[in-house]
N, C-alpha and C. Protein backbone atom coordinates (compact mmCIF):
# COMPACT_ATOMS: atom_id res chain seq x y z
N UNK A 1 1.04 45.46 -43.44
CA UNK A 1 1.87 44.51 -42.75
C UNK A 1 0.99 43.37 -42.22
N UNK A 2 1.74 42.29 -42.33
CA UNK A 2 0.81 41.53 -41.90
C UNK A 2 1.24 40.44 -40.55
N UNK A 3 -0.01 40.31 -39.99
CA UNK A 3 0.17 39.94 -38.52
C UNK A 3 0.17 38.59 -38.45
N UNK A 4 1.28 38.25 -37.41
CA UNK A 4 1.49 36.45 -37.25
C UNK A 4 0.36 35.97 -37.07
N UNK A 5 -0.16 34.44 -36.96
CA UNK A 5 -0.96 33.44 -37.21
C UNK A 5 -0.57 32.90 -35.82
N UNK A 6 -1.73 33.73 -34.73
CA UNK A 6 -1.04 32.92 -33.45
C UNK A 6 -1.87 31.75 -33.39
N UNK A 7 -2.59 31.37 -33.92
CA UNK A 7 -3.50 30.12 -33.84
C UNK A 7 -2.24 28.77 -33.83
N UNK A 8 -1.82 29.40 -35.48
CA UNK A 8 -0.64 28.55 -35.63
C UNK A 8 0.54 28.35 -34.23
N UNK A 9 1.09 29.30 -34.13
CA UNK A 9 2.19 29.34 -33.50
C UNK A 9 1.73 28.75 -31.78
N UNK A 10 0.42 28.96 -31.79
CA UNK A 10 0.22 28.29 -30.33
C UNK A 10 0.42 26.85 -30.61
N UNK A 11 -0.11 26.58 -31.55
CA UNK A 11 -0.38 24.76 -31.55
C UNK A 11 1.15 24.37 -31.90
N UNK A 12 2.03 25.04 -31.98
CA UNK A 12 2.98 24.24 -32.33
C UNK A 12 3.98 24.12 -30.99
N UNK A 13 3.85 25.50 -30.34
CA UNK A 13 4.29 24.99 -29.40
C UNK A 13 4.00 24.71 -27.84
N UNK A 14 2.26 24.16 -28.10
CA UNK A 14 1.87 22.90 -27.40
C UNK A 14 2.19 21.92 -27.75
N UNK A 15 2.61 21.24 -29.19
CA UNK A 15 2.95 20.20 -30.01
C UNK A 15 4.45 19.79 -29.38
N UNK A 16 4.91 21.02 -29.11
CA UNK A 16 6.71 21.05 -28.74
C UNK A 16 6.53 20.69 -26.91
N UNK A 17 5.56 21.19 -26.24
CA UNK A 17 5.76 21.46 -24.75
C UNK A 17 5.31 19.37 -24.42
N UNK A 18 4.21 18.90 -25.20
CA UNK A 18 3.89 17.69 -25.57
C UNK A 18 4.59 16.89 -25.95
N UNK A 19 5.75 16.70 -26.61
CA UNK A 19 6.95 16.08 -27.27
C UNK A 19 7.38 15.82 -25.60
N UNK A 20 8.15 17.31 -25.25
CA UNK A 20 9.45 17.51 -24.33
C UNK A 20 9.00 16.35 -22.82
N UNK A 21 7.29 16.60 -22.97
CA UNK A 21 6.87 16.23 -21.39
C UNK A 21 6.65 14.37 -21.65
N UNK A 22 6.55 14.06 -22.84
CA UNK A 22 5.93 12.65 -22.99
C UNK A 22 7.49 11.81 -23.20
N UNK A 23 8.79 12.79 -23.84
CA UNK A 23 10.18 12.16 -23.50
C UNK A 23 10.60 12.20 -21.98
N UNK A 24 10.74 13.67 -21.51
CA UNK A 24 10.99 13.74 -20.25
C UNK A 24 10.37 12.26 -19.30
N UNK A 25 9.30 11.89 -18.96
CA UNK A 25 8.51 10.97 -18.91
C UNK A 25 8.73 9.41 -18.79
N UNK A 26 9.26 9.40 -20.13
CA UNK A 26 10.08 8.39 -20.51
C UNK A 26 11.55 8.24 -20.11
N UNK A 27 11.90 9.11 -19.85
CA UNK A 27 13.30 8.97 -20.15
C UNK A 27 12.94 8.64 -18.15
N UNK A 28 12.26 9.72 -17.26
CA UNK A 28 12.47 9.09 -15.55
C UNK A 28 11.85 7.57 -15.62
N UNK A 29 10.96 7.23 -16.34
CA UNK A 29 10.04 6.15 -15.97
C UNK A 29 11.38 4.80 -16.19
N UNK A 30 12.18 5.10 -17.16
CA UNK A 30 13.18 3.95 -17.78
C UNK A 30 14.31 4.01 -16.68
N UNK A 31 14.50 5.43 -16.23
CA UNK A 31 15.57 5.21 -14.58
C UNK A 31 14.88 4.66 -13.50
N UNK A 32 13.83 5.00 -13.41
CA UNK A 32 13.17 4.15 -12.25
C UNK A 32 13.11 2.72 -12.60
N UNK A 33 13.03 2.16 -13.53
CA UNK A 33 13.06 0.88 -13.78
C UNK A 33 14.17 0.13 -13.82
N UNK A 34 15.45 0.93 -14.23
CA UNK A 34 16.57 0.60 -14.48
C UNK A 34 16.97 0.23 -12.92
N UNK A 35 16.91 1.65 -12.17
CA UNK A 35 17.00 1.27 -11.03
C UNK A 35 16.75 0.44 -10.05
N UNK A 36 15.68 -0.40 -9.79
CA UNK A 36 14.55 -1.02 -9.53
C UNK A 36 15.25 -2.28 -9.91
N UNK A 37 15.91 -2.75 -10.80
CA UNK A 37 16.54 -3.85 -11.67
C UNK A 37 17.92 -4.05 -11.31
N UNK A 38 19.25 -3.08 -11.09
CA UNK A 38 20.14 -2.89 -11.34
C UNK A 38 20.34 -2.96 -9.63
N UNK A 39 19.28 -2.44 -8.94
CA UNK A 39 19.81 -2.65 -7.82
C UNK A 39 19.43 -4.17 -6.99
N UNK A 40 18.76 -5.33 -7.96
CA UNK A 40 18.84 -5.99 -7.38
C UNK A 40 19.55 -7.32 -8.39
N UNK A 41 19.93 -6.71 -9.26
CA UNK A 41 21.27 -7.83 -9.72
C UNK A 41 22.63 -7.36 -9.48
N UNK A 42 22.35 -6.53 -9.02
CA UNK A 42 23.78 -5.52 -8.47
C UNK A 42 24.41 -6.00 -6.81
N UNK A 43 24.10 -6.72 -6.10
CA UNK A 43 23.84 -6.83 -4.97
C UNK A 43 25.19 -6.21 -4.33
N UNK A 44 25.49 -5.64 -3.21
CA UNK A 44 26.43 -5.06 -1.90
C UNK A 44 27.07 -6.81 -1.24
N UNK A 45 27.95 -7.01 -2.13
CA UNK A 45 28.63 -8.56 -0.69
C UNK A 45 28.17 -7.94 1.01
N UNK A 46 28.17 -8.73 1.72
CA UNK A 46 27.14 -8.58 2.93
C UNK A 46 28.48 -7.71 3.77
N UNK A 47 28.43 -6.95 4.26
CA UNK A 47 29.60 -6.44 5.19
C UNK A 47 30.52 -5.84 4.42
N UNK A 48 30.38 -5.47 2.99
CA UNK A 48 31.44 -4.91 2.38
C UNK A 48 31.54 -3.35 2.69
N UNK A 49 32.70 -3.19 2.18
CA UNK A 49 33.18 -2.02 2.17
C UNK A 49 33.26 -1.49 0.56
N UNK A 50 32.02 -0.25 0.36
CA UNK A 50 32.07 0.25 -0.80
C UNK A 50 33.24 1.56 -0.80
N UNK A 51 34.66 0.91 -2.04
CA UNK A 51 35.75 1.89 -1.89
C UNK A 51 35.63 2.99 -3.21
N UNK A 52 34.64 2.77 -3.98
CA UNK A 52 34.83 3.80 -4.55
C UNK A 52 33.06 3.63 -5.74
N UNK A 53 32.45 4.26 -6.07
CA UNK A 53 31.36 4.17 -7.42
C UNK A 53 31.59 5.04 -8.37
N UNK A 54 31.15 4.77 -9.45
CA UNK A 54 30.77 5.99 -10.39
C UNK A 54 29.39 5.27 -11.24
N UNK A 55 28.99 6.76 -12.00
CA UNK A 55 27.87 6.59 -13.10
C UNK A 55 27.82 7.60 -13.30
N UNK A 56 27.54 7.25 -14.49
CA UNK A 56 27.67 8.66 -15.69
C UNK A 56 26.00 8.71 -15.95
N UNK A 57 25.02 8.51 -15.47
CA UNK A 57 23.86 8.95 -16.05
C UNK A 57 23.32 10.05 -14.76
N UNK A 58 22.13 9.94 -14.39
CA UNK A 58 21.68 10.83 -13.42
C UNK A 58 21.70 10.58 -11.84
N UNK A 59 21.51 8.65 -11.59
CA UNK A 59 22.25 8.56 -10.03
C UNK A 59 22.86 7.17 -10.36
N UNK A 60 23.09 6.61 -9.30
CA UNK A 60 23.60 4.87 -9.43
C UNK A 60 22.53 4.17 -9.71
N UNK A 61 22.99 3.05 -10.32
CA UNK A 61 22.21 2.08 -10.38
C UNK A 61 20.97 2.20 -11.48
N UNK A 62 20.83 3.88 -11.58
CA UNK A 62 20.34 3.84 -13.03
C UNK A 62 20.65 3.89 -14.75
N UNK A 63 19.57 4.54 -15.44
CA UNK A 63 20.33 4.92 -16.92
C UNK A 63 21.92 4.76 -16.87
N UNK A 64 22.29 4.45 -17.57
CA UNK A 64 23.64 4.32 -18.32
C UNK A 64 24.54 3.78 -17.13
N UNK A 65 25.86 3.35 -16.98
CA UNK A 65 27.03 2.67 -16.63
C UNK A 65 26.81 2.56 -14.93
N UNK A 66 27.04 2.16 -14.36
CA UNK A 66 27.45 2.07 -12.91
C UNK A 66 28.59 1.19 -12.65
N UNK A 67 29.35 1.55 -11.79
CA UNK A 67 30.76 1.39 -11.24
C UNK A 67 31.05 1.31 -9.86
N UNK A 68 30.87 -0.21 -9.13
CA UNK A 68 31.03 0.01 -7.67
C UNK A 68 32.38 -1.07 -7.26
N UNK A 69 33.12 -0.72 -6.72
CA UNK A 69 34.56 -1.13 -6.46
C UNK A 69 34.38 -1.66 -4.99
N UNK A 70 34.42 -2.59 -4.09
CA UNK A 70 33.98 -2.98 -2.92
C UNK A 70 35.20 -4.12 -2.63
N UNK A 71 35.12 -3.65 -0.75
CA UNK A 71 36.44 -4.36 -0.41
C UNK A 71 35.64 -4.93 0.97
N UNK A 72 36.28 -6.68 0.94
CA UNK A 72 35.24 -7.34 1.74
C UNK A 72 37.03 -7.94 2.47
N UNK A 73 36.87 -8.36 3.73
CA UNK A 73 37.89 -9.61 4.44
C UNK A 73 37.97 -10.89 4.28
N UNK A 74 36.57 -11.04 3.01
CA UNK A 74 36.74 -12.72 2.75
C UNK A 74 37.57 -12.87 2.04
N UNK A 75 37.78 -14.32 1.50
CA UNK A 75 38.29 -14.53 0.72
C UNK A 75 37.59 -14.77 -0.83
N UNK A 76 38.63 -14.45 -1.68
CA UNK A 76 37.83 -14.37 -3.39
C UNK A 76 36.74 -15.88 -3.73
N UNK A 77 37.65 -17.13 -3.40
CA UNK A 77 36.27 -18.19 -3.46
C UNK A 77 35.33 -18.00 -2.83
N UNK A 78 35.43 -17.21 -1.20
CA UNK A 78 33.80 -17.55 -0.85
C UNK A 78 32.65 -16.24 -1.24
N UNK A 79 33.65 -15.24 -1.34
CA UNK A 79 33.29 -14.02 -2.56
C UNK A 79 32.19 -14.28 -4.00
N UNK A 80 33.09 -15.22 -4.45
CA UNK A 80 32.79 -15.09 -5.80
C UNK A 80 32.00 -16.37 -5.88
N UNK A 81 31.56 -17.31 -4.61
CA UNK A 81 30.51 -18.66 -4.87
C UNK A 81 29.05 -17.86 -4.48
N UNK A 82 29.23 -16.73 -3.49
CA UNK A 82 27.86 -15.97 -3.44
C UNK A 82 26.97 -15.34 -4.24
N UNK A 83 28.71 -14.52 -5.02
CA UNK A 83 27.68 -14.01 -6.32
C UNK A 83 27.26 -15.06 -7.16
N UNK A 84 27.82 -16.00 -7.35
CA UNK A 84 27.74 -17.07 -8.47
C UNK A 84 26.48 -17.10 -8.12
N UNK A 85 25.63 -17.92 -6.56
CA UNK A 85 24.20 -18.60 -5.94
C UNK A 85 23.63 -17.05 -6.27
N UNK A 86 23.93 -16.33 -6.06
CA UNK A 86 22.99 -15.34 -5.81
C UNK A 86 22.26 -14.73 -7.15
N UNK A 87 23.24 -14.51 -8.44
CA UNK A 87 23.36 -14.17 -9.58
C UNK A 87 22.40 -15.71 -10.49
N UNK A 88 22.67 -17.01 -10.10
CA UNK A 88 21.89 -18.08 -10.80
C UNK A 88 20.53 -17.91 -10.55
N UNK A 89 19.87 -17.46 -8.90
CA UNK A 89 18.97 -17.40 -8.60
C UNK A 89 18.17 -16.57 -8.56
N UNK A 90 18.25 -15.40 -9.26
CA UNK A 90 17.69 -14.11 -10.07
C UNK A 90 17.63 -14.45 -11.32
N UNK A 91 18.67 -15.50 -12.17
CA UNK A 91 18.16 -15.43 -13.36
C UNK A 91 16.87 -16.44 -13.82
N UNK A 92 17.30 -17.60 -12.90
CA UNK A 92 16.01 -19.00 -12.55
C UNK A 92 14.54 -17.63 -12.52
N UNK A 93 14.67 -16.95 -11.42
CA UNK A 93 13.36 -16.38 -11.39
C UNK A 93 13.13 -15.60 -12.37
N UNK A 94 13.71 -14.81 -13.04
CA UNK A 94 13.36 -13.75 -14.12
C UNK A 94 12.90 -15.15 -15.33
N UNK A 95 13.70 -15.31 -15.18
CA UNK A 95 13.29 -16.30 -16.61
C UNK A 95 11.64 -16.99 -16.28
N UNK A 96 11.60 -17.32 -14.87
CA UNK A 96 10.09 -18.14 -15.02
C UNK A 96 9.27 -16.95 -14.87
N UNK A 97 9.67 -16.08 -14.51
CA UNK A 97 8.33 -14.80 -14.21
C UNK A 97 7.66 -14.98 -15.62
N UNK A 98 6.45 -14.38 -15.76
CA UNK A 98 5.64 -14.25 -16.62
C UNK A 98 5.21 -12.36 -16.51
N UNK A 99 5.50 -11.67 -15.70
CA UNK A 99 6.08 -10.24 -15.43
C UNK A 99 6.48 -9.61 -16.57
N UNK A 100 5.71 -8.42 -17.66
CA UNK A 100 6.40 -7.82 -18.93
C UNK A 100 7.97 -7.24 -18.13
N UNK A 101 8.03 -6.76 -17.20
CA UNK A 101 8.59 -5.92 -16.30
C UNK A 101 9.97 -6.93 -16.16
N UNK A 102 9.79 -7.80 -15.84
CA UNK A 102 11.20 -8.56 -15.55
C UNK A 102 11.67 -9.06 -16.72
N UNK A 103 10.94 -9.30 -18.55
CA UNK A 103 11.13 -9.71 -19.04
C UNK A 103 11.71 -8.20 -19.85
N UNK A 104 11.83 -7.03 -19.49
CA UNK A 104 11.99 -5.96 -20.07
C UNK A 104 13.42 -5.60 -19.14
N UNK A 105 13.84 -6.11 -18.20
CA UNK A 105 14.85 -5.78 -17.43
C UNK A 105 16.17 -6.45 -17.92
N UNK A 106 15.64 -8.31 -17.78
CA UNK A 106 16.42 -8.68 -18.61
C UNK A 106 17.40 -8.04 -20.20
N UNK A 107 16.03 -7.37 -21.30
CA UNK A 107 16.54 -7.23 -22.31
C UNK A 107 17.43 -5.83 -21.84
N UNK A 108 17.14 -4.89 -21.11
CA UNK A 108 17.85 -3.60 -21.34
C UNK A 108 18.92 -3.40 -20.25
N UNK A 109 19.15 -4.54 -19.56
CA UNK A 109 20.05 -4.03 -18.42
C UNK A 109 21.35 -5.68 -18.44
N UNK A 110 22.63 -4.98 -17.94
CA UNK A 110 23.58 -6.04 -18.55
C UNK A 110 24.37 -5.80 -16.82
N UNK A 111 24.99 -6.97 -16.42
CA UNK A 111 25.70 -7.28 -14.88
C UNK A 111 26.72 -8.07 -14.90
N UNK A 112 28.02 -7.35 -14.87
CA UNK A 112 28.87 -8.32 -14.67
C UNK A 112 29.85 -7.61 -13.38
N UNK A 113 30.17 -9.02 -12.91
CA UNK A 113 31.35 -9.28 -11.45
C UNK A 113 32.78 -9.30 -11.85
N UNK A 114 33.25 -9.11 -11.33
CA UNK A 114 34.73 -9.60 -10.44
C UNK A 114 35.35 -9.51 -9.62
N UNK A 115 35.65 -10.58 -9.06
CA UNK A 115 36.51 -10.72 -7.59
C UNK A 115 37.70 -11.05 -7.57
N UNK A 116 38.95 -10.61 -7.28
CA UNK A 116 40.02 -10.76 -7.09
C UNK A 116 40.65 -10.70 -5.31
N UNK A 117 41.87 -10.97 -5.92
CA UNK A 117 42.73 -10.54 -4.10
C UNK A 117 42.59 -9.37 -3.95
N UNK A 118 42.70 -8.84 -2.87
CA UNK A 118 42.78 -7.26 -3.01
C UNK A 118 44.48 -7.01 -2.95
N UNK A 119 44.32 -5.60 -3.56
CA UNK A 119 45.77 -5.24 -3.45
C UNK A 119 46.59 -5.69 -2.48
N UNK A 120 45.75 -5.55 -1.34
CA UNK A 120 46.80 -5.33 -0.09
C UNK A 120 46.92 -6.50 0.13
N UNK A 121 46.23 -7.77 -0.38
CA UNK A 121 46.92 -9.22 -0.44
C UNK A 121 46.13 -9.66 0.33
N UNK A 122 45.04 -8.91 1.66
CA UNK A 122 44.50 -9.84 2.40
C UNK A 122 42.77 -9.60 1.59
N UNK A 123 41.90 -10.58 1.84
CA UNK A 123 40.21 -10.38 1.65
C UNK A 123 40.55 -9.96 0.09
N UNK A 124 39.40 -9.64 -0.25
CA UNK A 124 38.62 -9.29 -1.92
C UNK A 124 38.37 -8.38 -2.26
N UNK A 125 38.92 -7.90 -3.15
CA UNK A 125 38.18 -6.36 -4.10
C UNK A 125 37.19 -7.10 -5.39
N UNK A 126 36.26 -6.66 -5.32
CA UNK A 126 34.98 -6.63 -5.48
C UNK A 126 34.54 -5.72 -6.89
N UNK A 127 34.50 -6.10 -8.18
CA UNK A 127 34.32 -4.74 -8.79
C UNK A 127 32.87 -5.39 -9.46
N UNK A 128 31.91 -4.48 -9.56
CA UNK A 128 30.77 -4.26 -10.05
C UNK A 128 30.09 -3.53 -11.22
N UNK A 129 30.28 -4.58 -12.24
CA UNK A 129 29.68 -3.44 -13.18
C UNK A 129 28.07 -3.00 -13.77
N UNK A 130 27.15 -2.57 -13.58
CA UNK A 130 26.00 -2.82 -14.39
C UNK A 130 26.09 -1.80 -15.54
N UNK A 131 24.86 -2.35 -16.85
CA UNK A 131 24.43 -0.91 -17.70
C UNK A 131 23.13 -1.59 -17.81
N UNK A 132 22.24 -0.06 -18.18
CA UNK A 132 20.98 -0.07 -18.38
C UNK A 132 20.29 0.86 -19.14
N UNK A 133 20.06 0.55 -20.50
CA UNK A 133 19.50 1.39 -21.05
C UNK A 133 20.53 2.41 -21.94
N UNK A 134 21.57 1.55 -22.09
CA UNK A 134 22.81 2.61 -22.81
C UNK A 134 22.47 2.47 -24.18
């Protein structure tokens, strides 16, 4: 009878434990970045009221979808002229950075707004979408 080849069978699965740890790796290093990014083109209207989030990856604001629903007493124009200044003036800077890091945020992470009346007719509902890395 003949006996396994543990020489073999070790190296392969150091080869496998090496794979799992250099993705694993990758995969936190790209939420931390995502995060890091998402939470600052993502911005909270100042005094809002967050009514509801979701994300389907591992927390907010990172890997994959985020979903923040926010209810403010302003009104939707002065709502939606903040994000406008606030949203032009993150992209002015990303664009002049010379930063691999901001020029890597740009490509993998996507932000879009909307502000409406709120249901109840008075102030703004607020919806927030980012993705990163989907």
């Amino acid at each position: 009878m003949k006996r396994p080849n543990l020489k073999g069978l070790s190296g392969c699965l150091l080869v496998i434990i090496l794979i799992a740890l250099c993705g694993g790796t990758l995969t936190f290093a790209m939420d931390a970045m995502c995060y890091a990014g998402l939470t600052q083109r993502m911005p909270i209207y100042p005094g809002a009221e967050v009514v509801s989030e979701e994300h389907n990856m591992f927390r907010q604001f990172g890997m994959g979808n985020t979903t923040l629903t926010l209810f403010t007493p302003d009104d939707p124009e002065t709502v939606r002229s903040w994000y406008a200044v606030r949203n032009g003036a993150w992209l002015r800077q990303s664009l002049q950075s010379t930063d691999a890091g901001s020029r890597m945020l740009r490509t993998f992470s996507q932000y879009q707004f909307d502000v409406t009346e709120a249901p109840s007719g008075q102030g703004s509902q607020v919806i927030l979408f980012g993705t990163c890395v989907n």
